[in-house]
Every structure is written in C-alpha cells, then in structure tokens.
Protein backbone atom coordinates (compact mmCIF):
# COMPACT_ATOMS: atom_id res chain seq x y z
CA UNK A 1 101.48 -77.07 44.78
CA UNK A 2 101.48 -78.25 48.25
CA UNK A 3 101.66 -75.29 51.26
CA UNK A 4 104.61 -76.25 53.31
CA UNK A 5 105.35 -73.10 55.03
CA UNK A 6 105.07 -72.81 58.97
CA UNK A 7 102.05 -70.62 60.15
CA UNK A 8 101.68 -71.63 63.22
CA UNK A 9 104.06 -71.90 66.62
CA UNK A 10 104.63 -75.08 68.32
CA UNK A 11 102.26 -74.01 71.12
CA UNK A 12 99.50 -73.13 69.51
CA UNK A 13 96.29 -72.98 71.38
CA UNK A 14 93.68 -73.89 68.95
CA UNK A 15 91.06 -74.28 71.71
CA UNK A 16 92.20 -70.19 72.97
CA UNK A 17 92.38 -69.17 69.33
CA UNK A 18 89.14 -70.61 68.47
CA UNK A 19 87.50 -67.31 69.91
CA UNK A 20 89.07 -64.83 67.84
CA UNK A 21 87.53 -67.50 64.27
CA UNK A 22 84.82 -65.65 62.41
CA UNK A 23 83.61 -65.86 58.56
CA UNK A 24 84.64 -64.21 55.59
CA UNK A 25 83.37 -60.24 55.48
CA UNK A 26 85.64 -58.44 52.82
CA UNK A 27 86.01 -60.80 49.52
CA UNK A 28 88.97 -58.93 47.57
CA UNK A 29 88.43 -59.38 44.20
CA UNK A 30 91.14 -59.22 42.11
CA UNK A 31 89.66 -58.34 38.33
CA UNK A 32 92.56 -57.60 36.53
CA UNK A 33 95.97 -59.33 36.51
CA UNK A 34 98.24 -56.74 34.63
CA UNK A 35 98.77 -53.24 35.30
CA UNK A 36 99.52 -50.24 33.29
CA UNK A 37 102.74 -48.67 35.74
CA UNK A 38 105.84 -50.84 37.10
CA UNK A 39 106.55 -49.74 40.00
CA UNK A 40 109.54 -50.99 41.95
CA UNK A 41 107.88 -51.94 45.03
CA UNK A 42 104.61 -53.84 43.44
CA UNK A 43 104.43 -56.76 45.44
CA UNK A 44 102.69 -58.68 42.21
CA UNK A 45 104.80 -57.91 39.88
CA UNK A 46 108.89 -57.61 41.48
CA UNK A 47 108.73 -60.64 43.50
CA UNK A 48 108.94 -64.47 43.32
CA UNK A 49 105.48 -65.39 43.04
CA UNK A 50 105.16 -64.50 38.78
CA UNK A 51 101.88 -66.23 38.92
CA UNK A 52 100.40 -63.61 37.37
CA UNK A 53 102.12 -64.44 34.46
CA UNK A 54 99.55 -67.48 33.66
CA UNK A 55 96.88 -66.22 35.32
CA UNK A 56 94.15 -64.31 33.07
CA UNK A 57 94.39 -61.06 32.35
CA UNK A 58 90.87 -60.44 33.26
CA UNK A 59 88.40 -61.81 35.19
CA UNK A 60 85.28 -63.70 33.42
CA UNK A 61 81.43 -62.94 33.68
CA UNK A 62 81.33 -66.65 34.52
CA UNK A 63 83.64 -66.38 37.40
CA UNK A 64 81.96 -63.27 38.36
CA UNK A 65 78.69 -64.90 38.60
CA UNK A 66 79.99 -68.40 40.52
CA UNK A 67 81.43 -65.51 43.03
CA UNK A 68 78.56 -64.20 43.45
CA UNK A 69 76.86 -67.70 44.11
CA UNK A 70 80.04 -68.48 46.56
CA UNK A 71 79.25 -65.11 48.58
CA UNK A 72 75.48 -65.52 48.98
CA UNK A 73 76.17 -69.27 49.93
CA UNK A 74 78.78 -67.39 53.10
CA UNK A 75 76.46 -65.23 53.58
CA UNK A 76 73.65 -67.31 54.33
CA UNK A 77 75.32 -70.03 56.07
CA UNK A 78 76.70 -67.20 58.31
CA UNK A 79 73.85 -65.07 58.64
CA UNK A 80 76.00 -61.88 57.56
CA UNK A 81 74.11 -58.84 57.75
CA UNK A 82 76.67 -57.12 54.84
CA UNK A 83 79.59 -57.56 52.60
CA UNK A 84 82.61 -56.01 51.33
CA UNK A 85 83.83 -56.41 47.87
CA UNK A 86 86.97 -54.77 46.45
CA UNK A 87 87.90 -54.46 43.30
CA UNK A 88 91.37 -54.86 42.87
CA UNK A 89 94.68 -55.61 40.65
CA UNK A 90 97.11 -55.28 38.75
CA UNK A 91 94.95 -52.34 37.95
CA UNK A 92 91.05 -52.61 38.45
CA UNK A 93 90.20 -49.83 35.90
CA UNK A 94 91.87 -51.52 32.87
CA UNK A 95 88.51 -53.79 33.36
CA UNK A 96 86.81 -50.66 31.53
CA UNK A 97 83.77 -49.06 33.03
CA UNK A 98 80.76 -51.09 31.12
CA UNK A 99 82.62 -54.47 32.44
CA UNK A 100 83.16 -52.98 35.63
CA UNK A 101 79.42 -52.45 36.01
CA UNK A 102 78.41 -55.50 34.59
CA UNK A 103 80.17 -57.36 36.98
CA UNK A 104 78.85 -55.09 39.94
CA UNK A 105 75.10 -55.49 38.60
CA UNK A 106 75.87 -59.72 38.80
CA UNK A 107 77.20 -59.27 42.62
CA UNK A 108 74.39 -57.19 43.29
CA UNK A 109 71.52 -59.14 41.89
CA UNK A 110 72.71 -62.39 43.69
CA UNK A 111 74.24 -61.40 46.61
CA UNK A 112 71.12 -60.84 48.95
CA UNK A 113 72.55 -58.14 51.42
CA UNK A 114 73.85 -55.36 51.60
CA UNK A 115 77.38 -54.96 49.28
CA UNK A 116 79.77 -52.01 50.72
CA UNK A 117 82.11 -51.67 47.53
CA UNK A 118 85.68 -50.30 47.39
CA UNK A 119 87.94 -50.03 44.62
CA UNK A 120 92.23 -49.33 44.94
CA UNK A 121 93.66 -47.90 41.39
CA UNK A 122 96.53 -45.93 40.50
CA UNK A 123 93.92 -43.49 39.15
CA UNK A 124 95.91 -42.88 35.53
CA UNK A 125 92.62 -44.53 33.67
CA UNK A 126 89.97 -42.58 35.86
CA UNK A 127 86.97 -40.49 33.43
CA UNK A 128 84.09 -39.46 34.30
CA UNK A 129 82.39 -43.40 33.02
CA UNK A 130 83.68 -44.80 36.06
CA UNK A 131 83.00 -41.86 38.65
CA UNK A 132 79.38 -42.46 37.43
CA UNK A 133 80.04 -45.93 38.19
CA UNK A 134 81.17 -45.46 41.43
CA UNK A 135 77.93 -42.67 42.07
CA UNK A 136 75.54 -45.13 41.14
CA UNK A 137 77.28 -48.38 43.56
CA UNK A 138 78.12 -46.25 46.44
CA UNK A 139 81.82 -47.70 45.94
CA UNK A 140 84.74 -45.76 48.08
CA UNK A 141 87.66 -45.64 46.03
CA UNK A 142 91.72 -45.47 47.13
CA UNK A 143 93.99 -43.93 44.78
CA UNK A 144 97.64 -44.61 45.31
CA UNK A 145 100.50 -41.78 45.41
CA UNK A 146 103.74 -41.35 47.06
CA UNK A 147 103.50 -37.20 47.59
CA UNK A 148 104.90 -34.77 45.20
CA UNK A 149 106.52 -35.60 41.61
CA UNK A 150 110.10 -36.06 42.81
CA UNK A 151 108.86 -38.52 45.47
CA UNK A 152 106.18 -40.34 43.17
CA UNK A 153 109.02 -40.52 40.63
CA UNK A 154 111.26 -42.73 42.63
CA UNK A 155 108.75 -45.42 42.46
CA UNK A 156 105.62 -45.15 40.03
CA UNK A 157 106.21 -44.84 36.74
CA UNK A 158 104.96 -46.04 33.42
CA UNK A 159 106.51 -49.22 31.91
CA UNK A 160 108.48 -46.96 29.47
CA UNK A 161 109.66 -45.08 32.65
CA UNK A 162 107.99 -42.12 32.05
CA UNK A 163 106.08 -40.11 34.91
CA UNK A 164 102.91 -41.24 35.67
CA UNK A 165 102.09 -38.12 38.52
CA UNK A 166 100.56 -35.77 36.21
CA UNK A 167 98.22 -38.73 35.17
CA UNK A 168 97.90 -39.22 38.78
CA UNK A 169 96.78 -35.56 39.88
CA UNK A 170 94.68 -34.83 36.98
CA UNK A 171 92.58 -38.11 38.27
CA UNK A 172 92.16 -36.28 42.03
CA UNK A 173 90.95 -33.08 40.02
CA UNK A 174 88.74 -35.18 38.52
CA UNK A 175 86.78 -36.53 41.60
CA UNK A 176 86.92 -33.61 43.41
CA UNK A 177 85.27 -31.87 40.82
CA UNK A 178 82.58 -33.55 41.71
CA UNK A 179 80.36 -31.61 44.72
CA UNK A 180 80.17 -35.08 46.63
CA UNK A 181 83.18 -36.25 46.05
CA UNK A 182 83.72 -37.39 49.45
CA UNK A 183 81.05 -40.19 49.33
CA UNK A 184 83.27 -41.93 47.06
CA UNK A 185 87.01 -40.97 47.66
CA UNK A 186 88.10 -42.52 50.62
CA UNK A 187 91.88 -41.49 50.39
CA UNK A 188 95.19 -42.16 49.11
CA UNK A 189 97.87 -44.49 49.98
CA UNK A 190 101.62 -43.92 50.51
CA UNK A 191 104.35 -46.03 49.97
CA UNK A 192 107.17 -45.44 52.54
CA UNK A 193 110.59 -44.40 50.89
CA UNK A 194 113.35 -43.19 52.90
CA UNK A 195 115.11 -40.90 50.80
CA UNK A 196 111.56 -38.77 51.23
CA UNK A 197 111.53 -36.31 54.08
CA UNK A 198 108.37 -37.47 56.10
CA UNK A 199 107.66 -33.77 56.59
CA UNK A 200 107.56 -32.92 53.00
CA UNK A 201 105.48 -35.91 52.04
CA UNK A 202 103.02 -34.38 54.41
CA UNK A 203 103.08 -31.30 52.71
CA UNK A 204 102.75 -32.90 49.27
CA UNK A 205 99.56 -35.02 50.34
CA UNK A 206 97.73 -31.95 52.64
CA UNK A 207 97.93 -29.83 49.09
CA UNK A 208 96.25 -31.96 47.24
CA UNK A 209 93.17 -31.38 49.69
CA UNK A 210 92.46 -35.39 49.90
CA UNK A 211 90.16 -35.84 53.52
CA UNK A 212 92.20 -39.19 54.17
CA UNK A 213 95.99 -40.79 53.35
CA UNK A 214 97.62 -44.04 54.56
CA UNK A 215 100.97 -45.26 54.81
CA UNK A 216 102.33 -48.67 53.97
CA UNK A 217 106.00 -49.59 54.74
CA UNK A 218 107.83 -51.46 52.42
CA UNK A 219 106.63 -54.84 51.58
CA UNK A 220 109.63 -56.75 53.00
CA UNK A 221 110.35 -59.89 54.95
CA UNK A 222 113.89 -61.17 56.74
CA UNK A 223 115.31 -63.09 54.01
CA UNK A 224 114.69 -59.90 51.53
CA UNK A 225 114.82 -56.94 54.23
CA UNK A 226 113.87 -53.25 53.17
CA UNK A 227 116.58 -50.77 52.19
CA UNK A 228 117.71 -49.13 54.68
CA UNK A 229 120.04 -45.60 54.95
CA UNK A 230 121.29 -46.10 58.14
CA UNK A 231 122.77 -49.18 60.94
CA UNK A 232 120.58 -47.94 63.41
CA UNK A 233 117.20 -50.65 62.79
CA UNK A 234 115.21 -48.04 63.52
CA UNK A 235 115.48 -45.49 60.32
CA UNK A 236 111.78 -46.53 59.30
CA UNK A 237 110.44 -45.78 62.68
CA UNK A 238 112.55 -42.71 63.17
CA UNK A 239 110.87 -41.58 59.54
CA UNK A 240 107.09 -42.86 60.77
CA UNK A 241 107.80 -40.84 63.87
CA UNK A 242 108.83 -37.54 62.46
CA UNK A 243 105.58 -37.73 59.64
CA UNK A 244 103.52 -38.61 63.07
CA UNK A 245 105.05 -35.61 64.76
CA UNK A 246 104.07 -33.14 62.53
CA UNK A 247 100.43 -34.19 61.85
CA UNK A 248 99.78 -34.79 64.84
CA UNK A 249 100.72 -31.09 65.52
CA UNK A 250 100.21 -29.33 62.48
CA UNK A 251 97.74 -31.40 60.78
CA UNK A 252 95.60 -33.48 63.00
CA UNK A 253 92.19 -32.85 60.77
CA UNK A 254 94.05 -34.88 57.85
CA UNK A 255 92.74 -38.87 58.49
CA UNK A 256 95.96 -41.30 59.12
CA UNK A 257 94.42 -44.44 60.02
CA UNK A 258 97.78 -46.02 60.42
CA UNK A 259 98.56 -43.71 63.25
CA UNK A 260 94.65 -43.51 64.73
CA UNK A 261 94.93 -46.80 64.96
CA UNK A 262 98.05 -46.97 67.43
CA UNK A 263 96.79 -44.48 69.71
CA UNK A 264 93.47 -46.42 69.17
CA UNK A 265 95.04 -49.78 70.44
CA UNK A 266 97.13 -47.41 73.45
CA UNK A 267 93.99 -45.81 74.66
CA UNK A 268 92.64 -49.79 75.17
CA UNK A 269 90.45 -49.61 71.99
CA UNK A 270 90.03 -52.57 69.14
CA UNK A 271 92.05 -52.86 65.58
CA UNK A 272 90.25 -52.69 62.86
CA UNK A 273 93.40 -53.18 60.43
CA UNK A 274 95.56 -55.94 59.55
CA UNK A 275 98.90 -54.13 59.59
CA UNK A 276 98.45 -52.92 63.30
CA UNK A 277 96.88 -55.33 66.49
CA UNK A 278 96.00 -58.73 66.26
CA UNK A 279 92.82 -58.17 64.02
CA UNK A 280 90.73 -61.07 63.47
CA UNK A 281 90.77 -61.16 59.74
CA UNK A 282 88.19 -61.36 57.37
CA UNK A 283 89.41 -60.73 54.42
CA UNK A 284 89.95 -63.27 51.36
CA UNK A 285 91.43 -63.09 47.87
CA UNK A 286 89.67 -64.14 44.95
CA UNK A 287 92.21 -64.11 41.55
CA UNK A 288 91.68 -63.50 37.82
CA UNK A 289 91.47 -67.26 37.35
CA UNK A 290 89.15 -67.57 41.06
CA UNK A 291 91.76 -69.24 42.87
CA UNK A 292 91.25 -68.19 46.39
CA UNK A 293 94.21 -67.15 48.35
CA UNK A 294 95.14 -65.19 51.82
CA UNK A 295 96.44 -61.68 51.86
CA UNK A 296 97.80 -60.74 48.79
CA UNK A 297 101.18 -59.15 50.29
CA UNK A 298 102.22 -62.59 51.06
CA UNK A 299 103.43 -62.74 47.48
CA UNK A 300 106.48 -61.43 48.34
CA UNK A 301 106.98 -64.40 49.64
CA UNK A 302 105.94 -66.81 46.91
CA UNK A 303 103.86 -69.44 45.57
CA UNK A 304 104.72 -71.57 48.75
CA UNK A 305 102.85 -69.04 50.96
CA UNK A 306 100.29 -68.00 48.29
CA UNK A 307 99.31 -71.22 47.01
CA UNK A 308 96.27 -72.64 49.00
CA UNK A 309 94.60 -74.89 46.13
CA UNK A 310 91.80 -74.16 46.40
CA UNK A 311 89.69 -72.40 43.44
CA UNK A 312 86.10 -70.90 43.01
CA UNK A 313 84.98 -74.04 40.88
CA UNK A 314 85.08 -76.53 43.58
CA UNK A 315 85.73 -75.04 46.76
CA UNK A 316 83.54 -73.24 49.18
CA UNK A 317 84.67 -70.11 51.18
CA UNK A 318 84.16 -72.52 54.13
CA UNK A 319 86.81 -74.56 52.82
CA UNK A 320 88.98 -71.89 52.95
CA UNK A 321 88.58 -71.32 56.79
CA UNK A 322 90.08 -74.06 57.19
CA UNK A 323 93.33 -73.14 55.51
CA UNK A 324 96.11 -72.83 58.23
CA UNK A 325 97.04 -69.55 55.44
CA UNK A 326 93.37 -68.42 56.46
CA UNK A 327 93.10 -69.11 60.13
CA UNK A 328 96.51 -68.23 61.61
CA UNK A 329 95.69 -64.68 60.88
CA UNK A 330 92.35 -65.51 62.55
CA UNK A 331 94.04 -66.61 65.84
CA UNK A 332 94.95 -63.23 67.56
CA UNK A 333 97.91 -63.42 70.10
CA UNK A 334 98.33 -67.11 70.04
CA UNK A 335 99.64 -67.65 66.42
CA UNK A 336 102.43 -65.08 67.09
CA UNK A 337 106.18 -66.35 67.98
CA UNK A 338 106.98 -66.54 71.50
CA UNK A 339 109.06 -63.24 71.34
CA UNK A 340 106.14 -61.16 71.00
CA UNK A 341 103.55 -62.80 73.03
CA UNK A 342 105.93 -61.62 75.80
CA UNK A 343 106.54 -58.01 74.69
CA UNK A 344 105.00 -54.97 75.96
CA UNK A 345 103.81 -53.66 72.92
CA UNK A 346 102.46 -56.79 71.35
CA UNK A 347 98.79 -55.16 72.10
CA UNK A 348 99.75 -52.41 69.74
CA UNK A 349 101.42 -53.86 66.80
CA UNK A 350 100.13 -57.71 67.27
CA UNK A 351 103.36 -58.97 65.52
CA UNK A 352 102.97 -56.35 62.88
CA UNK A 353 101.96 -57.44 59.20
CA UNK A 354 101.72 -61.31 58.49
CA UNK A 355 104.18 -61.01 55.32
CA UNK A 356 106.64 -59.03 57.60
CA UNK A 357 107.74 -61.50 59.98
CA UNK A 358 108.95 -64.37 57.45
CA UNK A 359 111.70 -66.52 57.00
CA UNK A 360 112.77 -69.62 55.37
CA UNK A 361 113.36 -71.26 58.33
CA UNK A 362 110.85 -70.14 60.60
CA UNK A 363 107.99 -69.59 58.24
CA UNK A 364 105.82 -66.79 59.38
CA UNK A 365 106.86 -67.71 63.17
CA UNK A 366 108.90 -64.64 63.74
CA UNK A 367 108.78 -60.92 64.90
CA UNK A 368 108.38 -58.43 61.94
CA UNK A 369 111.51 -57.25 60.14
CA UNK A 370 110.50 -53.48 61.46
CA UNK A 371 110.24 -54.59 64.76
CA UNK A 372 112.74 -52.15 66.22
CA UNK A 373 110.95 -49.61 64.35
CA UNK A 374 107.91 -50.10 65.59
CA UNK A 375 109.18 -50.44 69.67
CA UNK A 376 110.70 -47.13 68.49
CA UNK A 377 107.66 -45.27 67.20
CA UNK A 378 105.66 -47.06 69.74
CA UNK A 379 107.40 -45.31 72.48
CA UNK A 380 107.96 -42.06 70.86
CA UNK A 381 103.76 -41.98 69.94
CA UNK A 382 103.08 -42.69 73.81
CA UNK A 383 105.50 -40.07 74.60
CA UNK A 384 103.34 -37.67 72.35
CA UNK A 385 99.84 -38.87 73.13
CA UNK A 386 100.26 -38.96 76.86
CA UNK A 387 102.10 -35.82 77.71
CA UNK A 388 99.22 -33.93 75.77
C-alpha cells in the first residue's frame, strides 16, 4: 500500500530540521497481536486499521532473531552506547513466560550493548514466572488501569464484558509483594474519561501505593474527535487541570510524568516524551509479522498512515529513517503547521501528539484536536507553578 498522507508542511526546512535527525534508540516490539480485554478505546483493535486481523498472532523465534541482527547492525553503524526494547501488544504476556525469555535470551546474546527492557500489559496474566522473568532482565514493566472499579469498568473489560479490575489489582499485589518491587514496576497508565472525577481517579491510583502513574487522553484525531460533555473545547483540559491541581497540592511525591514534563518544558528544560515538546523521536515499531512502522497510535488513523512497506526481511532500520512517517516526528518545530510554529506555547506542547492533529485533508499538518485544552491547562499550570 502506498503512504499518501501529508507529513510534512509546505515550508519545510529540511536543511533546519536536519539537526533535530538521530538513530533509532527504543525498538517497540510488538510480540503479540491479540489481546485478552476489549476495551473501547484500544487504538488496535476499535479503529480502521484491522491489520491485526492478518497479522500473526505471535511473533516467531525467526523474526526474533533477524531483530536482533537488525538492532546490532543500528547499533553498530551508529555507535549506540544502549538500547531500549519493549515488549508490547495486543497483550505481551499471552507470549507466556518461557517464550518471553527465549526471545529476551536471543536479543541479548546478539545485541552487543547494553538492552534497557520494558514491558506494557494489562497485568490480568501476571504470576510469579514472569516477575522472575522480569528479576532476572532488569525489565521495568507498565501496567494499565483507569482508577477504581467503577472507572476501570467504563472501559476495560473482558471480551465477554465481564470486569477485568479484580484481575487487575490482584496483579499489583503481586509485584509489590515482592521487597524490590520497584526495580521493575515503573507505573501505571490512565486512560482519560470524562465522566471520572479527576480528583477521585487520584484517589483511586494513590491507594493502590504504585510510586508512578501516567495519563493518556483519548486517542482521537479531527475527523473522529473525542467525546466530549460539554461546548466549551476545553472540558479535557479543565479535567487535566483539576487532577494537576490536586497532586500538585496534595500529592506531589506520586510521579506524573505527563505533568513533570510541562513544568519541565516551562522552567526551559528538554522533553523527553512524545506526547509533550517537540521530542526528537527515537522510537520504532516492529509488528508480529516484522513489518516496521511509526508510532503505533497512528492506527487510529489507518493503514494509509501506518503502512510504511517496509518489513524486517529486507529492510534495514536505516531505511526506515528515511520514511517521511519516521522523520517528520524527527524534525522538531519545523514539521508542525504554521499555526503553532507561531503560538506561545508551542515550546510546551510541540503540536501535541502526532496522531492528534490529523485530518483527511490536511494530513498530519494541523494543530491537535485538544488544542484548546492544552492553551487552557497550559495557562492554568503556569498560574500554579509560578505563583508558588
């Protein structure tokens, strides 16, 4: 399938953008194709690109081992001191613990530097197989949960629709019955729903002790826009800004790298993430079948924005950086519309996330669809931050 989307604006300085280009760090790996849950929001499963349909269900030893050949070829063409792999999904633990190591003991024997390993699951398969697993790799796992039962329940449920949070929970008591269960836990993730009070979300996630949680906001774009409850364009930053107001009062030991990050970025400090600044990116996406694509979000857009032909068997990771999927989100500043290279806060949000700001007709050459809400949470987080 040829990529005819629009990633780039007409003015594109290749020559400016040239200094924000760098090689491939974090290799996503994405080891199973089908996942035991359905929830609404899975951006693999509820939107157009149904790729994973033909795609299979797990990843090979054989494709295992020519990514492992791939990665040490990066890494010594680059001269890259380390690596990230993630293994990802559908859901990575349906792999089963004695593939899961195999295929960690392949990466590790070929790749010649150091690998930093993570791991995202919904947790319902986690035993005590794969916490030794993760022990003996060093990985740092993210577990993914929306805050109590009644908010979990809106969203992440078994295909059957039952409840999938006691599942959930009884995988957290798990690692943290562990006495160093912070080497390998490195937080959970929360999916942004509006008919949750921010303020008892917070309250869910500091009870269940975690160190670290994230938020994600809806994976939406202009031509399918996120619910909203309200006319005002603003209801997701107004609900960002009242979970920011009360950890950053009440709870400020809890890690929120979404919100570190802005006040990172205000005090004239770097991004590290994709969804907030201009990052350079480094991340790629290996699939079940080792067809490399970008950022795996951009499947809410479909196969048109996912599809980069290219594929483990014949194509280098080099090759790749040459994708115009690959490098516009290596460009910084100058592959963002015109609209927000001229706004004030462009330095915080950077045009927000990649799969946010598309549309049929401009391609990705737009502000994000929560741009209001971030100006508005932008401004209230300055207000905060600077009168303290």
């Amino acid at each position: 399938m040829e990529n005819l989307v629009r990633w780039l604006p007409a003015e594109y300085d290749s020559a400016q953008a040239a200094d924000y280009r760098r090689p491939f760090h974090t290799f996503l790996v994405k080891v199973a194709s089908l996942c035991n849950l359905n929830c609404t929001y899975c951006y693999v499963y509820n939107t157009p690109d149904d790729s994973w349909k033909w795609k299979p269900k797990f990843i090979e030893a054989e494709t295992i081992r020519l990514l492992a050949s791939r990665i040490q070829e990066h890494v010594v063409r680059h001269a890259l001191a380390d690596v990230t792999v993630i293994f990802h999904g559908g859901e990575p633990l349906l792999l089963g613990a004695v593939r899961l190591e195999e295929y960690a003991t392949i990466l590790t024997e070929t790749i010649q530097c150091p690998i930093h390993w993570g791991l995202q699951t919904n947790g319902v398969l986690l035993n005590e197989a794969f916490i030794e697993v993760f022990f003996k790799y060093g990985f740092r796992i993210g577990l993914s949960i929306d805050g109590s039962r009644e908010h979990n329940d809106r969203s992440r449920v078994y295909h059957n629709g039952k409840s999938a949070y006691a599942d959930t929970i009884q995988a957290i008591e798990l690692i943290k019955s562990y006495p160093e269960w912070n080497t390998i836990f490195g937080g959970v993730l929360v999916v942004i729903d509006l008919r949750n009070e921010p303020e008892d979300v917070l309250s869910a996630i500091v009870d269940l002790g975690v160190t670290s949680a994230n938020l994600l906001l809806p994976d939406a774009h202009h031509d399918a826009p996120p619910t909203r409850i309200d006319t005002s364009g603003t209801d997701y930053g107004q609900w960002l800004y009242r979970f920011f107001s009360s950890w950053y009062r009440k709870h400020p030991t809890l890690e929120i790298p979404y919100f570190e990050e802005i006040i990172t970025l205000m005090l004239g400090g770097i991004s590290v993430s994709e969804e907030i600044g201009a990052k350079s990116v480094d991340l790629i996406v290996v699939e079940t079948n080792g067809d490399l694509e970008a950022v795996d979000t951009l499947k809410i857009v479909g196969r048109s924005a996912t599809a980069l032909n290219l594929n483990l068997a014949r194509s280098s990771f080099d090759d790749a950086l040459e994708h115009p999927a690959i490098f516009s989100r290596m460009s910084g500043y100058t592959s963002l519309c015109k609209q927000c290279q001229e706004c004030k806060f462009v330095k915080n949000c950077g045009g927000g996330y990649i799969p946010h700001r598309f549309s049929v007709a401009n391609g990705f050459i737009n502000p994000s669809v929560y741009c209001a809400d971030l100006k508005y949470l932008f401004s209230r987080i300055r207000e905060d931050v600077f009168a303290s």
